[in-house]
PDB file of N, CA and C in Angstrom:
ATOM      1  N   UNK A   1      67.652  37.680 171.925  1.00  0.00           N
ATOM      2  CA  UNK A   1      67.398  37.274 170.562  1.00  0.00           C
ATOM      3  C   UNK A   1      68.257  38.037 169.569  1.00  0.00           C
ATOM      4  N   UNK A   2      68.563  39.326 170.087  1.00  0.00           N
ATOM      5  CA  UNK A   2      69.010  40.352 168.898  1.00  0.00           C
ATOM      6  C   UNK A   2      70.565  39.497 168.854  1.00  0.00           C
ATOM      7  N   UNK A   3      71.335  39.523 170.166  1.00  0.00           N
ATOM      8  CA  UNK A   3      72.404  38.829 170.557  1.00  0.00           C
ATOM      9  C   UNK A   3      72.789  37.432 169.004  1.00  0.00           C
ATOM     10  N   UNK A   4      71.691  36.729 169.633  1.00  0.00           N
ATOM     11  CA  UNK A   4      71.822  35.283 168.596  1.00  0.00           C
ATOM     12  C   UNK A   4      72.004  35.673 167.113  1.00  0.00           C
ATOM     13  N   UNK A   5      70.822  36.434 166.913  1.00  0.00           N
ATOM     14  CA  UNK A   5      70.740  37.218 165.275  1.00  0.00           C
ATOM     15  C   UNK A   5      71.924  37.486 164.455  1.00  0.00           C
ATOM     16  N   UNK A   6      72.894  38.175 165.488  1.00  0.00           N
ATOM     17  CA  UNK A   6      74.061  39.047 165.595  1.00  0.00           C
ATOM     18  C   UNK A   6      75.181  37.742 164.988  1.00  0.00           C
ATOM     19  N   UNK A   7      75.366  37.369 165.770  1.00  0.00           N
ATOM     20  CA  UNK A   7      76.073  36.056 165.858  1.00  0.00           C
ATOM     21  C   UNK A   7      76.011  35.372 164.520  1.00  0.00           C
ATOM     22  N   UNK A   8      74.345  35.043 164.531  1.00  0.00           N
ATOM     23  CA  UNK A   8      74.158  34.243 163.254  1.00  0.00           C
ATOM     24  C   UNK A   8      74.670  34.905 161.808  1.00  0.00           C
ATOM     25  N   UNK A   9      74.388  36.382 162.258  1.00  0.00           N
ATOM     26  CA  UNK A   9      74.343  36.950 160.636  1.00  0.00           C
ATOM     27  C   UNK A   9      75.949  37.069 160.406  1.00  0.00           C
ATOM     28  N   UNK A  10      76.765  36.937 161.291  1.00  0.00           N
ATOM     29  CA  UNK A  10      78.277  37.098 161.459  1.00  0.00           C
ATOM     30  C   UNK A  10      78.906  35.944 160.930  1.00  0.00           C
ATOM     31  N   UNK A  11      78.092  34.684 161.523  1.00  0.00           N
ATOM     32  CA  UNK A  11      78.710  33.417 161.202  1.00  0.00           C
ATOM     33  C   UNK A  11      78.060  33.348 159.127  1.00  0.00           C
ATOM     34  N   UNK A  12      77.572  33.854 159.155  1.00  0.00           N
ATOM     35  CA  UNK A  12      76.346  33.577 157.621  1.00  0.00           C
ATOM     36  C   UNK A  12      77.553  34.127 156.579  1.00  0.00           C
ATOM     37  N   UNK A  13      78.197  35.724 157.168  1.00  0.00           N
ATOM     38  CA  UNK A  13      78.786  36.322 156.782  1.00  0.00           C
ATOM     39  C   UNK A  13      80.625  36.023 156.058  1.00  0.00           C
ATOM     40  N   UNK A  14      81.065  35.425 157.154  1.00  0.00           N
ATOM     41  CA  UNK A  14      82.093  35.067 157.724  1.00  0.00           C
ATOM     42  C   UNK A  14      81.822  33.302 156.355  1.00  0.00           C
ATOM     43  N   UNK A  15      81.005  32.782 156.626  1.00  0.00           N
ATOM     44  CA  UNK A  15      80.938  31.488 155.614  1.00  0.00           C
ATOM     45  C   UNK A  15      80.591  31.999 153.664  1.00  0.00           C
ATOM     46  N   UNK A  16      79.810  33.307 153.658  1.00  0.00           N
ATOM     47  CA  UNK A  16      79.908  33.791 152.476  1.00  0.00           C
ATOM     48  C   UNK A  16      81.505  34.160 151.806  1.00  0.00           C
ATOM     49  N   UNK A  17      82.029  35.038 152.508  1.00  0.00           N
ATOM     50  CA  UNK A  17      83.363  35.454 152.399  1.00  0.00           C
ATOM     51  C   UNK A  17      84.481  34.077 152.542  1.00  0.00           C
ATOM     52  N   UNK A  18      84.323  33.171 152.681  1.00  0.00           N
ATOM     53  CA  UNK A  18      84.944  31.884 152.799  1.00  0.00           C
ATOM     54  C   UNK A  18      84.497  31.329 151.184  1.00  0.00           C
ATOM     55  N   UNK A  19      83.482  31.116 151.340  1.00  0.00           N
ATOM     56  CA  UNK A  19      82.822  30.273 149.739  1.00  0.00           C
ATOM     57  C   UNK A  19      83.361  31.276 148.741  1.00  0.00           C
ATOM     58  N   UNK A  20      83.289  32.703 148.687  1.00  0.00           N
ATOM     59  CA  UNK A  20      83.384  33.668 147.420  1.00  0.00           C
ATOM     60  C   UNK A  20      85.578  33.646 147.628  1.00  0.00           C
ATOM     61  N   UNK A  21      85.635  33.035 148.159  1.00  0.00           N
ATOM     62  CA  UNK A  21      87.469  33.156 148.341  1.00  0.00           C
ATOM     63  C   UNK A  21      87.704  31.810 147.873  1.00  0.00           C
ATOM     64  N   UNK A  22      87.134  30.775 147.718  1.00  0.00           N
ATOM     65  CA  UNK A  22      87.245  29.563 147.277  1.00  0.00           C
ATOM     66  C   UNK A  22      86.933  29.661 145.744  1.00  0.00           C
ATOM     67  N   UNK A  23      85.544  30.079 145.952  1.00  0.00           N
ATOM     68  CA  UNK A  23      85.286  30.092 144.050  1.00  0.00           C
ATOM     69  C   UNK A  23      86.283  30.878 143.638  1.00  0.00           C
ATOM     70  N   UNK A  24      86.855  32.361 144.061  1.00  0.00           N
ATOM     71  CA  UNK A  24      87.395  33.197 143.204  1.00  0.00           C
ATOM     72  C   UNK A  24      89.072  32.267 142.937  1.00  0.00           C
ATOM     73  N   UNK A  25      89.549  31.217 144.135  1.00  0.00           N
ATOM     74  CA  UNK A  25      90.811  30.501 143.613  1.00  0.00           C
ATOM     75  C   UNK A  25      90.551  29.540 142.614  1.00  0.00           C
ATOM     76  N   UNK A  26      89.210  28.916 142.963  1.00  0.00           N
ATOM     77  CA  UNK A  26      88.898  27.514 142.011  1.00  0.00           C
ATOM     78  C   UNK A  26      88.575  28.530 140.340  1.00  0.00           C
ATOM     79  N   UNK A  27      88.366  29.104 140.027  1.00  0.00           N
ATOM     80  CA  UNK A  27      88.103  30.042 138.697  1.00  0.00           C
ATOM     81  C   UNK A  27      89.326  31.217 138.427  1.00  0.00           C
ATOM     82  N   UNK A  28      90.286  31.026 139.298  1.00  0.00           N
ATOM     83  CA  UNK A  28      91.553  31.667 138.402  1.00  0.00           C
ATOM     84  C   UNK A  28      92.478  31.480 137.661  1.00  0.00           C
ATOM     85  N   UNK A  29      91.987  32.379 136.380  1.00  0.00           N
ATOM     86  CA  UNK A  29      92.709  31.631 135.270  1.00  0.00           C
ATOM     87  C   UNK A  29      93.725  32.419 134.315  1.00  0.00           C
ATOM     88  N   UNK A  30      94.470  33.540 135.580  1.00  0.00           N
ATOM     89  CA  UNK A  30      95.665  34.069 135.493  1.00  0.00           C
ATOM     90  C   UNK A  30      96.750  33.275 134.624  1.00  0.00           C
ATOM     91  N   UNK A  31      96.685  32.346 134.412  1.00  0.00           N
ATOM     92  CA  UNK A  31      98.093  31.124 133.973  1.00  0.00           C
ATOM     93  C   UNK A  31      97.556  31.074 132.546  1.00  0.00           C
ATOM     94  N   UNK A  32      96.010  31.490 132.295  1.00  0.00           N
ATOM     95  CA  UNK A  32      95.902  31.114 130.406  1.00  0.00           C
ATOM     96  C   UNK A  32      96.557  32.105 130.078  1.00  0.00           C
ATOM     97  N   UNK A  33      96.845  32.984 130.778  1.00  0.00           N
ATOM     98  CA  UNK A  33      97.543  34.442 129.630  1.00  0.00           C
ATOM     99  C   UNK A  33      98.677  34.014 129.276  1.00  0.00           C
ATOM    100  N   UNK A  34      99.577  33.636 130.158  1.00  0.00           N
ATOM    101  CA  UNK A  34     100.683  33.212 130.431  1.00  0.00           C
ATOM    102  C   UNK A  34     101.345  31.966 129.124  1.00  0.00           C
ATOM    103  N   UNK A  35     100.198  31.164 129.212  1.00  0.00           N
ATOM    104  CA  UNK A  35     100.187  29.578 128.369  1.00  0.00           C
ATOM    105  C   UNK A  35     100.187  30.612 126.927  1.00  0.00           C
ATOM    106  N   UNK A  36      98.918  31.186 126.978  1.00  0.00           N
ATOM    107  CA  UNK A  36      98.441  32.027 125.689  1.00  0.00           C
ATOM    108  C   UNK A  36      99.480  32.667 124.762  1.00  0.00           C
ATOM    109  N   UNK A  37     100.091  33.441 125.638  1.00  0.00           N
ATOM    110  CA  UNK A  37     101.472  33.824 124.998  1.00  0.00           C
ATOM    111  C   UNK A  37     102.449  33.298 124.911  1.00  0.00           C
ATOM    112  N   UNK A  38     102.962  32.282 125.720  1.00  0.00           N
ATOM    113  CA  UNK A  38     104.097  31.552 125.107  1.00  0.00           C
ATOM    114  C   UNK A  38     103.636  30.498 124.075  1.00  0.00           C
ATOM    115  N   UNK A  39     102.499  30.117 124.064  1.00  0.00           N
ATOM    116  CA  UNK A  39     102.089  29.380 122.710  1.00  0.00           C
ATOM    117  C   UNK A  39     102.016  30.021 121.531  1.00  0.00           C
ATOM    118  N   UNK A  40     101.813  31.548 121.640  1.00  0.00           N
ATOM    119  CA  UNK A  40     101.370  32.168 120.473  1.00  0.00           C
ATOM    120  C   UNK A  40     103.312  33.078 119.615  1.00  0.00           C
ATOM    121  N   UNK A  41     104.402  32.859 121.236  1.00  0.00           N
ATOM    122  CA  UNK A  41     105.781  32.961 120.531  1.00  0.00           C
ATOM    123  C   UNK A  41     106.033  32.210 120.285  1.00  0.00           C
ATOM    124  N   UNK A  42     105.818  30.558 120.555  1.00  0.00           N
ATOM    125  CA  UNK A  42     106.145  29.862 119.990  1.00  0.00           C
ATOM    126  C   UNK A  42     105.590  29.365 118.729  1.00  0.00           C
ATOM    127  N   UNK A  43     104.801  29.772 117.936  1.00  0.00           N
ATOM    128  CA  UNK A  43     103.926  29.450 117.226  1.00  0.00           C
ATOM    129  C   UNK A  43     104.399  30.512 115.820  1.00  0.00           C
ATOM    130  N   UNK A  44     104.871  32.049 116.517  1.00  0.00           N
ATOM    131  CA  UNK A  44     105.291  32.744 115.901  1.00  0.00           C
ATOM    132  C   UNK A  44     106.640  32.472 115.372  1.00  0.00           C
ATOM    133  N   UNK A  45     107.598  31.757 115.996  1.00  0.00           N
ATOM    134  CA  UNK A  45     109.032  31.201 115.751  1.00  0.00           C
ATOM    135  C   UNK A  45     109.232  30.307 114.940  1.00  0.00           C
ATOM    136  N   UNK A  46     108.128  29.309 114.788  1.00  0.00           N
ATOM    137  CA  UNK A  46     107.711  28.001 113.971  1.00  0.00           C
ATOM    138  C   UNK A  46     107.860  29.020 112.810  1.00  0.00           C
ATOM    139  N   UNK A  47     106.813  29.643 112.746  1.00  0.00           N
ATOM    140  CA  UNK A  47     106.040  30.310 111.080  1.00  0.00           C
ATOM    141  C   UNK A  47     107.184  30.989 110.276  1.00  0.00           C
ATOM    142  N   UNK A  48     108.244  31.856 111.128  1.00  0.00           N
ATOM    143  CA  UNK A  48     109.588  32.611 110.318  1.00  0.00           C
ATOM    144  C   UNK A  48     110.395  31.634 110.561  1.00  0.00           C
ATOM    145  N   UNK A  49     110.427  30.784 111.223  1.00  0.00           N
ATOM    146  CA  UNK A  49     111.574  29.492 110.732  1.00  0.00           C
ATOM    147  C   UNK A  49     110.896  28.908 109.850  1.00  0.00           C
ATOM    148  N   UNK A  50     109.949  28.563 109.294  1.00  0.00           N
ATOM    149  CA  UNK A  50     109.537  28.447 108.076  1.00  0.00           C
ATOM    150  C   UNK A  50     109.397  29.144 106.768  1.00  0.00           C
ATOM    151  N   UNK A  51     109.517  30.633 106.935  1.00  0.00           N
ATOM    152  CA  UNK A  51     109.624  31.250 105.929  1.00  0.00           C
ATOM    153  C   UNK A  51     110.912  31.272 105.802  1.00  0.00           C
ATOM    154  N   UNK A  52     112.148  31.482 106.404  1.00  0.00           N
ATOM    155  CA  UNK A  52     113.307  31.631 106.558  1.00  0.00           C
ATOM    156  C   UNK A  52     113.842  30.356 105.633  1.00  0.00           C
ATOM    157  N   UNK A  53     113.337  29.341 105.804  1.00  0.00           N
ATOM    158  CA  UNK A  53     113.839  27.623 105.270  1.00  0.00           C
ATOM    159  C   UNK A  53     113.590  27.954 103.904  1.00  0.00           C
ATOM    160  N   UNK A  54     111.798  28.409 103.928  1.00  0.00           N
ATOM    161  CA  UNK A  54     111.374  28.389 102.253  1.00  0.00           C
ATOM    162  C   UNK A  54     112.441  29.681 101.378  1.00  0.00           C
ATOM    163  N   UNK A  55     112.826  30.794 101.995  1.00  0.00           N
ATOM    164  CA  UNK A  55     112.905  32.021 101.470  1.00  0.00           C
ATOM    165  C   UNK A  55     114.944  31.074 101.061  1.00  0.00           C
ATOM    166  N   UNK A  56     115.491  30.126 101.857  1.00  0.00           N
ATOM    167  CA  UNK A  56     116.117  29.717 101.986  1.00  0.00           C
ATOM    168  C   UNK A  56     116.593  28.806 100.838  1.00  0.00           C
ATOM    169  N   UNK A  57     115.775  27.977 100.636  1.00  0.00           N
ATOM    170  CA  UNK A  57     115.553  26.994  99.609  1.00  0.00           C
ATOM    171  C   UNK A  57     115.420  27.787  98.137  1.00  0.00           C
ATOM    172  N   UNK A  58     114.786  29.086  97.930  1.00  0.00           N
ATOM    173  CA  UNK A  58     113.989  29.289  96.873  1.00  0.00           C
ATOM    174  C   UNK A  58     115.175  30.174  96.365  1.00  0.00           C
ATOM    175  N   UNK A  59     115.896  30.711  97.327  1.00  0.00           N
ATOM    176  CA  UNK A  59     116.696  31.546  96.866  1.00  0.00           C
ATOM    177  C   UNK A  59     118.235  31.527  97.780  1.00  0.00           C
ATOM    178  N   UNK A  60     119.192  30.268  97.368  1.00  0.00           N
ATOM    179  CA  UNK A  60     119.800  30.040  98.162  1.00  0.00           C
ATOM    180  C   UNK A  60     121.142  30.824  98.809  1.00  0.00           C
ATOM    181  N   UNK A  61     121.504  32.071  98.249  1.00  0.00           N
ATOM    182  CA  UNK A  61     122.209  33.056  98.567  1.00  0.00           C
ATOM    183  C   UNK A  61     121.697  34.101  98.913  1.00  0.00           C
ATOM    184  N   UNK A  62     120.701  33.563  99.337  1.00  0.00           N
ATOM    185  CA  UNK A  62     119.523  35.311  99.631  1.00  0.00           C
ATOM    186  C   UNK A  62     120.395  35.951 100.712  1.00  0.00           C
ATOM    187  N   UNK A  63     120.317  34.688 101.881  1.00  0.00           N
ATOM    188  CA  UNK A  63     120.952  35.711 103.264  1.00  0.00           C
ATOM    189  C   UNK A  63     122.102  35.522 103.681  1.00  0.00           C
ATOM    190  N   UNK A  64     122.977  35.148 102.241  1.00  0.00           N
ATOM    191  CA  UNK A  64     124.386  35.627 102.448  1.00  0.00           C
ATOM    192  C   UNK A  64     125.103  36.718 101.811  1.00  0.00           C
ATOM    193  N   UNK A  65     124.169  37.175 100.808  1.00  0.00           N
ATOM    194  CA  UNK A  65     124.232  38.193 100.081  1.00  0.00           C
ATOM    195  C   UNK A  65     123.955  39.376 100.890  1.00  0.00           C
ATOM    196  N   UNK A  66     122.993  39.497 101.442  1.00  0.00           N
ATOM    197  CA  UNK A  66     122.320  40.148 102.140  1.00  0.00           C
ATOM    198  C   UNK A  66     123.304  40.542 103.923  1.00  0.00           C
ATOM    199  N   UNK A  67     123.615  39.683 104.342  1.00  0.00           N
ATOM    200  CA  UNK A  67     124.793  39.769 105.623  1.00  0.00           C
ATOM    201  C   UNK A  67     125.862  40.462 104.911  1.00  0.00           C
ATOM    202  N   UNK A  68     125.828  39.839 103.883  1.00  0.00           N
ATOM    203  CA  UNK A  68     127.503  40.819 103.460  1.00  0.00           C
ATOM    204  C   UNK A  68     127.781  42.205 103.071  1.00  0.00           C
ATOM    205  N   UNK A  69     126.101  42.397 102.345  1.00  0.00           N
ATOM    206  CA  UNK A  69     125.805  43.715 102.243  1.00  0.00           C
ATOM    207  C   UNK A  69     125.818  44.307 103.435  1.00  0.00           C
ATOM    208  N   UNK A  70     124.989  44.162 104.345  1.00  0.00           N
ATOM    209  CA  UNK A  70     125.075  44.705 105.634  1.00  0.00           C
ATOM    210  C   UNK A  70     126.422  44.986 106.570  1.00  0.00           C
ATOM    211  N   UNK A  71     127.529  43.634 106.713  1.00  0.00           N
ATOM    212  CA  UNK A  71     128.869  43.907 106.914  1.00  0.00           C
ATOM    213  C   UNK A  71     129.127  45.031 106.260  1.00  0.00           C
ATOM    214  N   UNK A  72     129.120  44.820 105.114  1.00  0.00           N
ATOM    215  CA  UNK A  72     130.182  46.074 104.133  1.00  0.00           C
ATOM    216  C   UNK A  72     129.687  47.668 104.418  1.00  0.00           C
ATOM    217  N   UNK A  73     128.119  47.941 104.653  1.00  0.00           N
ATOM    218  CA  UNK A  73     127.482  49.247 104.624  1.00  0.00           C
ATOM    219  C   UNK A  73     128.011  49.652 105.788  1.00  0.00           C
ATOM    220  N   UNK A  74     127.936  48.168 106.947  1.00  0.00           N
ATOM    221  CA  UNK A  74     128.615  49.257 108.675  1.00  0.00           C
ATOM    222  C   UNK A  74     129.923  49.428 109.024  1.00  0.00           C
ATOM    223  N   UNK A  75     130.905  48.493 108.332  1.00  0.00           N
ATOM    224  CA  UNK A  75     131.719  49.068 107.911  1.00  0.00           C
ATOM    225  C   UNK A  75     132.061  49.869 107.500  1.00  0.00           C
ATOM    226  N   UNK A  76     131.662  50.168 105.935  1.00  0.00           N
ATOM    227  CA  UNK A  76     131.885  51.623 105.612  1.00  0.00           C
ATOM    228  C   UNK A  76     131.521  53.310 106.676  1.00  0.00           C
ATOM    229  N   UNK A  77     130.081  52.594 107.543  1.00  0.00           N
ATOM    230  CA  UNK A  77     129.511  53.582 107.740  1.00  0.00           C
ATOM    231  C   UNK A  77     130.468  53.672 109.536  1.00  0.00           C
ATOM    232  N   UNK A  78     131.400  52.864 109.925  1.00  0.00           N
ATOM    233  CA  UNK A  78     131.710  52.700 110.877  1.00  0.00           C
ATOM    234  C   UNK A  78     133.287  53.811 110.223  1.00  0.00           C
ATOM    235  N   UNK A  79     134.021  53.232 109.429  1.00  0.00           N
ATOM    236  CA  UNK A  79     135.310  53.797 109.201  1.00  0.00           C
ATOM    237  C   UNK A  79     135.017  55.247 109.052  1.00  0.00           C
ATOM    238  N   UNK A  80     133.707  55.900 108.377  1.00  0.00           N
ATOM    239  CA  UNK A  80     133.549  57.128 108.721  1.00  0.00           C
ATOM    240  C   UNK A  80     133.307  58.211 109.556  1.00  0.00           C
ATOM    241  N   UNK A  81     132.651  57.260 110.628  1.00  0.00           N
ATOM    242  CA  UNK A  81     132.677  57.757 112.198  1.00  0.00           C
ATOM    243  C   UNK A  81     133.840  57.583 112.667  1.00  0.00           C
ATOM    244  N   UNK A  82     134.984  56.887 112.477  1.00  0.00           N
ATOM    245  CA  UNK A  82     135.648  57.380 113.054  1.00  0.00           C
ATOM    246  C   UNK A  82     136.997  57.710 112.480  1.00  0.00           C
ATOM    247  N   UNK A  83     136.731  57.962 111.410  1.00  0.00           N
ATOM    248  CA  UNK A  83     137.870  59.142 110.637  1.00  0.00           C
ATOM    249  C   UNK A  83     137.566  60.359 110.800  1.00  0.00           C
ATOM    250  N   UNK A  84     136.495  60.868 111.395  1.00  0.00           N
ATOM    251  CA  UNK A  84     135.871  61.969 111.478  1.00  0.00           C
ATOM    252  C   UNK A  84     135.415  62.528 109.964  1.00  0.00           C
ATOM    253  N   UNK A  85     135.244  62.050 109.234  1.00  0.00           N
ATOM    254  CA  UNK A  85     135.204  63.019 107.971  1.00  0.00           C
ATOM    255  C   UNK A  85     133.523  63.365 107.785  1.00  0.00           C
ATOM    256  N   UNK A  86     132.674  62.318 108.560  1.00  0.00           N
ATOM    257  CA  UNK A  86     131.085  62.202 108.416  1.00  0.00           C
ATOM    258  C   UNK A  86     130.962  63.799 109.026  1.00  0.00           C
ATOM    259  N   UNK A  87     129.672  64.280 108.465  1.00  0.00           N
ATOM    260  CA  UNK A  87     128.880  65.409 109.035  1.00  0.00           C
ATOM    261  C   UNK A  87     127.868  65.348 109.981  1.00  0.00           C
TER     262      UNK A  87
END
């Protein structure tokens, strides 16, 4: 009898660990993170390409003014690195 018991509680065992390996694939939901964040960069890219258009529209030399400033500062700050004269 102990024999059969043995057996049974093995096979009982053996079918628990089968069902809890099924539910744990049928309920993994590793891939929402995944979705989650590329929806939420893409969502983020929308919103500054939209401010970028408006900031664009409202002020239409904003970010060419602004690039050129930037050219000209690393420039400057470039010809001084390597004239050596910077401290």
């Amino acid at each position: 009898m102990k024999t059969i018991r043995n057996i049974a509680n093995r096979i009982q065992l053996a079918v628990l660990n089968v069902m809890t390996s099924v539910r744990s694939l049928a309920e993994d939901k590793r891939g929402e993170i995944t979705t989650d964040t590329l929806g939420g960069f893409i969502i983020g890219i929308v919103i500054v390409a939209a401010l970028v258009t408006a900031v664009n529209v409202a002020l239409p030399g904003f970010f060419t003014t602004m690039m050129n400033n930037i050219v000209t500062k690393l420039t400057a700050l470039l010809n001084t690195a390597l004239s050596g004269s910077g401290t």
